[in-house]
N, C-alpha and C. Protein backbone atom coordinates (compact mmCIF):
# COMPACT_ATOMS: atom_id res chain seq x y z
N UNK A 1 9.73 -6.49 -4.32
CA UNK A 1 9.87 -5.15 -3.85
C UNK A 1 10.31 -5.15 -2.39
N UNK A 2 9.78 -6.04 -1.38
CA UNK A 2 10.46 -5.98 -0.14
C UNK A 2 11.79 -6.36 -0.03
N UNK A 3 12.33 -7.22 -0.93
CA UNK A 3 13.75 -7.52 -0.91
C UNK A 3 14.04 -6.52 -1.15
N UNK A 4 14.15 -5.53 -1.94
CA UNK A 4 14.69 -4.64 -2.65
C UNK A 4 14.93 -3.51 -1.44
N UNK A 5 13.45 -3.32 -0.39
CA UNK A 5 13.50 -2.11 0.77
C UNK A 5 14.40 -2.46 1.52
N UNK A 6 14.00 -4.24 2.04
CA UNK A 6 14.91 -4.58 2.97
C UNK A 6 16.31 -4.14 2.51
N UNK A 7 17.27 -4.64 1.68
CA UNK A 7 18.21 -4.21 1.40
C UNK A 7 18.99 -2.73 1.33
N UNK A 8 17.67 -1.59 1.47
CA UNK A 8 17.78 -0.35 1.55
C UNK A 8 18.27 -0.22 2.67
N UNK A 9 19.39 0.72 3.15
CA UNK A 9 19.80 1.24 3.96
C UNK A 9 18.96 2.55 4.21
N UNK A 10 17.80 2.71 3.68
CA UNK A 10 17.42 4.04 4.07
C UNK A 10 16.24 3.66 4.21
N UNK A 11 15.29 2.87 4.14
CA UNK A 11 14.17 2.51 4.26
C UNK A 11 14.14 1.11 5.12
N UNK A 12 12.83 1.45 5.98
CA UNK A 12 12.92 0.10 6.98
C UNK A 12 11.25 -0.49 7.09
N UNK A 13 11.19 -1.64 7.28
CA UNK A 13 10.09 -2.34 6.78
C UNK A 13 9.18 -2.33 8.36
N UNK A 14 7.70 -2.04 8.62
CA UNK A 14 7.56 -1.95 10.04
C UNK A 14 6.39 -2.30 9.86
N UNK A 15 6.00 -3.58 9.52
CA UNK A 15 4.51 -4.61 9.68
C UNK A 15 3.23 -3.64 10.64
N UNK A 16 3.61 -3.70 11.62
CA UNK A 16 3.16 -3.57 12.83
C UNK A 16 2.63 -2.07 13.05
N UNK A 17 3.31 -1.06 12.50
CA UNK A 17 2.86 0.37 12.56
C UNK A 17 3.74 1.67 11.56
N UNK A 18 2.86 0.73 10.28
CA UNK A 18 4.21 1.41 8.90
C UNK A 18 3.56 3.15 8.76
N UNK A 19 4.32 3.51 8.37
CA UNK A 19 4.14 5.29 7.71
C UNK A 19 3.00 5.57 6.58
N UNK A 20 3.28 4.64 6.30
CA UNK A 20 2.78 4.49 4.55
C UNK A 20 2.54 2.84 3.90
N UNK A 21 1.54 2.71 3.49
CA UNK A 21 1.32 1.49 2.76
C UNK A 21 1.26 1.83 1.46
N UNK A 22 1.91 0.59 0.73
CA UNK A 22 1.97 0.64 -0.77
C UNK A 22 0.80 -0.73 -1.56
N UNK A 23 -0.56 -0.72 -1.96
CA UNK A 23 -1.28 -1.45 -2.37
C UNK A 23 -0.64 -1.77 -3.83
N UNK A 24 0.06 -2.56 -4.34
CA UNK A 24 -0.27 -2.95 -5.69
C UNK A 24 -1.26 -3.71 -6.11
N UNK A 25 -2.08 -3.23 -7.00
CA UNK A 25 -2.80 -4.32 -7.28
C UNK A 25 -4.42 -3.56 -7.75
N UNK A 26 -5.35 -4.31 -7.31
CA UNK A 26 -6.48 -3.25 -7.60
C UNK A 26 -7.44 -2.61 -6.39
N UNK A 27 -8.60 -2.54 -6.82
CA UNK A 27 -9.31 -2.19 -5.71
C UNK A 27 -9.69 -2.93 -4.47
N UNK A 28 -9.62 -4.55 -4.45
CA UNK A 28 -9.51 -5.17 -3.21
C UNK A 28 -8.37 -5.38 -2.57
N UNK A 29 -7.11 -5.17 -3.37
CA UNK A 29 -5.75 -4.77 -2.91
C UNK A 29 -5.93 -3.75 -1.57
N UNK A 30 -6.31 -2.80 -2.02
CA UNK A 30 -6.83 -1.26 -1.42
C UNK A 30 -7.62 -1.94 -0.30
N UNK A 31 -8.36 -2.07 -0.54
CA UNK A 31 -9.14 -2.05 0.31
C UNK A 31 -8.49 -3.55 1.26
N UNK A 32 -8.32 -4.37 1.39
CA UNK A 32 -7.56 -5.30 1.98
C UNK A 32 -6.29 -3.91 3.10
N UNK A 33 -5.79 -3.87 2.21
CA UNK A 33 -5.29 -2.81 3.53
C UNK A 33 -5.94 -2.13 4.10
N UNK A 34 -6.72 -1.79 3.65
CA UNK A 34 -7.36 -0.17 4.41
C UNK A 34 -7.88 -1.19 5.82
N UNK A 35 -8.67 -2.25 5.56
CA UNK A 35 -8.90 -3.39 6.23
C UNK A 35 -8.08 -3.50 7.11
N UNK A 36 -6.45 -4.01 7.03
CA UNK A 36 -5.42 -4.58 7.70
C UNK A 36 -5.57 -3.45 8.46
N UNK A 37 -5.16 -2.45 8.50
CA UNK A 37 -4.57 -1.58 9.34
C UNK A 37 -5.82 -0.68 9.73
N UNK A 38 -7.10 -0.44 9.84
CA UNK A 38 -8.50 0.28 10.40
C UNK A 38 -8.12 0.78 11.06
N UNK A 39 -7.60 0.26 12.41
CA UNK A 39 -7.51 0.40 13.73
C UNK A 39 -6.39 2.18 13.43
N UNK A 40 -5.64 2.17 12.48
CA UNK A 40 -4.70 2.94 12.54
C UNK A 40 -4.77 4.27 11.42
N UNK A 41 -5.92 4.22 10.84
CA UNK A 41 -6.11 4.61 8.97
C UNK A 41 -5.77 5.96 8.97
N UNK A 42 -5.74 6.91 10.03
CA UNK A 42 -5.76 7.99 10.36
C UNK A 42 -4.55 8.48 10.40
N UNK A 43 -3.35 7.49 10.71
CA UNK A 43 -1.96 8.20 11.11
C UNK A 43 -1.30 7.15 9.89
N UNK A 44 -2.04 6.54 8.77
CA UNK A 44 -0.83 5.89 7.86
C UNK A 44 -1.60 6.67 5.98
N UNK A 45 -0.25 6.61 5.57
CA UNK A 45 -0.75 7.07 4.15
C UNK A 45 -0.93 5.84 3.19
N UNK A 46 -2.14 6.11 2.32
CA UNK A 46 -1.79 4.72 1.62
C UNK A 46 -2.04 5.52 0.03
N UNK A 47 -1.17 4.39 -0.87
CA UNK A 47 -0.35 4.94 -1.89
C UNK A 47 -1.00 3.22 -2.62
N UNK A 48 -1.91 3.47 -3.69
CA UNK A 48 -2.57 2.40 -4.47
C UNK A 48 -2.23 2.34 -5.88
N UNK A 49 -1.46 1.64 -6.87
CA UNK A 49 -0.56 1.30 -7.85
C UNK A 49 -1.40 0.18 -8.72
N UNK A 50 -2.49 1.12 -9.27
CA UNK A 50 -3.02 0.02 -9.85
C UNK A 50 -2.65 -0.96 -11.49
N UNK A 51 -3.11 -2.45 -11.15
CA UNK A 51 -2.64 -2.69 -12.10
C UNK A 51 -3.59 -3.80 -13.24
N UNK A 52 -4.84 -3.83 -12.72
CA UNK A 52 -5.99 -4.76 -12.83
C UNK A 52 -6.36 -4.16 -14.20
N UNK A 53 -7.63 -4.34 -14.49
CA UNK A 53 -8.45 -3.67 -15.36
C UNK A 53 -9.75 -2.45 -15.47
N UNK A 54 -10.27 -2.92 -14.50
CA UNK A 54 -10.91 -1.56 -13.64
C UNK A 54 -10.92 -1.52 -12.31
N UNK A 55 -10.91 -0.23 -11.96
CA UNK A 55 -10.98 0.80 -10.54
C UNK A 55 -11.54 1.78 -10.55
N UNK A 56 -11.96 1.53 -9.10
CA UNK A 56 -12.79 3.08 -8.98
C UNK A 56 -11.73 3.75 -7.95
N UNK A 57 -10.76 3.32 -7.00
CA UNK A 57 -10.06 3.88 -5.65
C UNK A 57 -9.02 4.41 -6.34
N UNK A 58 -8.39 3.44 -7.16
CA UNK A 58 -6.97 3.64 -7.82
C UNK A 58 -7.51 3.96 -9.13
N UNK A 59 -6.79 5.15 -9.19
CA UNK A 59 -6.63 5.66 -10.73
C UNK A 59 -5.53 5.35 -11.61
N UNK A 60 -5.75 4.51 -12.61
CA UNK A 60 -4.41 4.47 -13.90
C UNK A 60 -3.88 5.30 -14.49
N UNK A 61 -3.12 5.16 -15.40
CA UNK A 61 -2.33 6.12 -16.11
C UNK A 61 -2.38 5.29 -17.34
N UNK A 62 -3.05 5.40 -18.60
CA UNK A 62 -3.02 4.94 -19.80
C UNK A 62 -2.43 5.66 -20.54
């Protein structure tokens, strides 16, 4: 998926102080970011894509 942004001419990749985080994965996914970025949780959106077996943060779509 980052190859794919990088290659976007309309989207730009910014480690350091992104807009929005995208968690795939499950609830320690989630939370691993929410982690990474604390310092900032207030001014970034995060967007959780779950794909495990259970969650309580991320909700599926069955």
């Amino acid at each position: 998926m980052r190859e794919a942004i990088e290659a976007s001419s309309v989207l730009q990749i910014d480690d350091e102080n992104p807009d929005i985080v995208i968690a795939i994965g499950g609830d320690g996914t989630l939370m691993s970011a929410f982690h990474k970025y604390f310092d900032q949780i207030d001014h970034i959106g995060f967007v959780g894509i779950h794909t495990g077996h259970l969650g309580f943060f991320i909700l599926g779509m069955n």
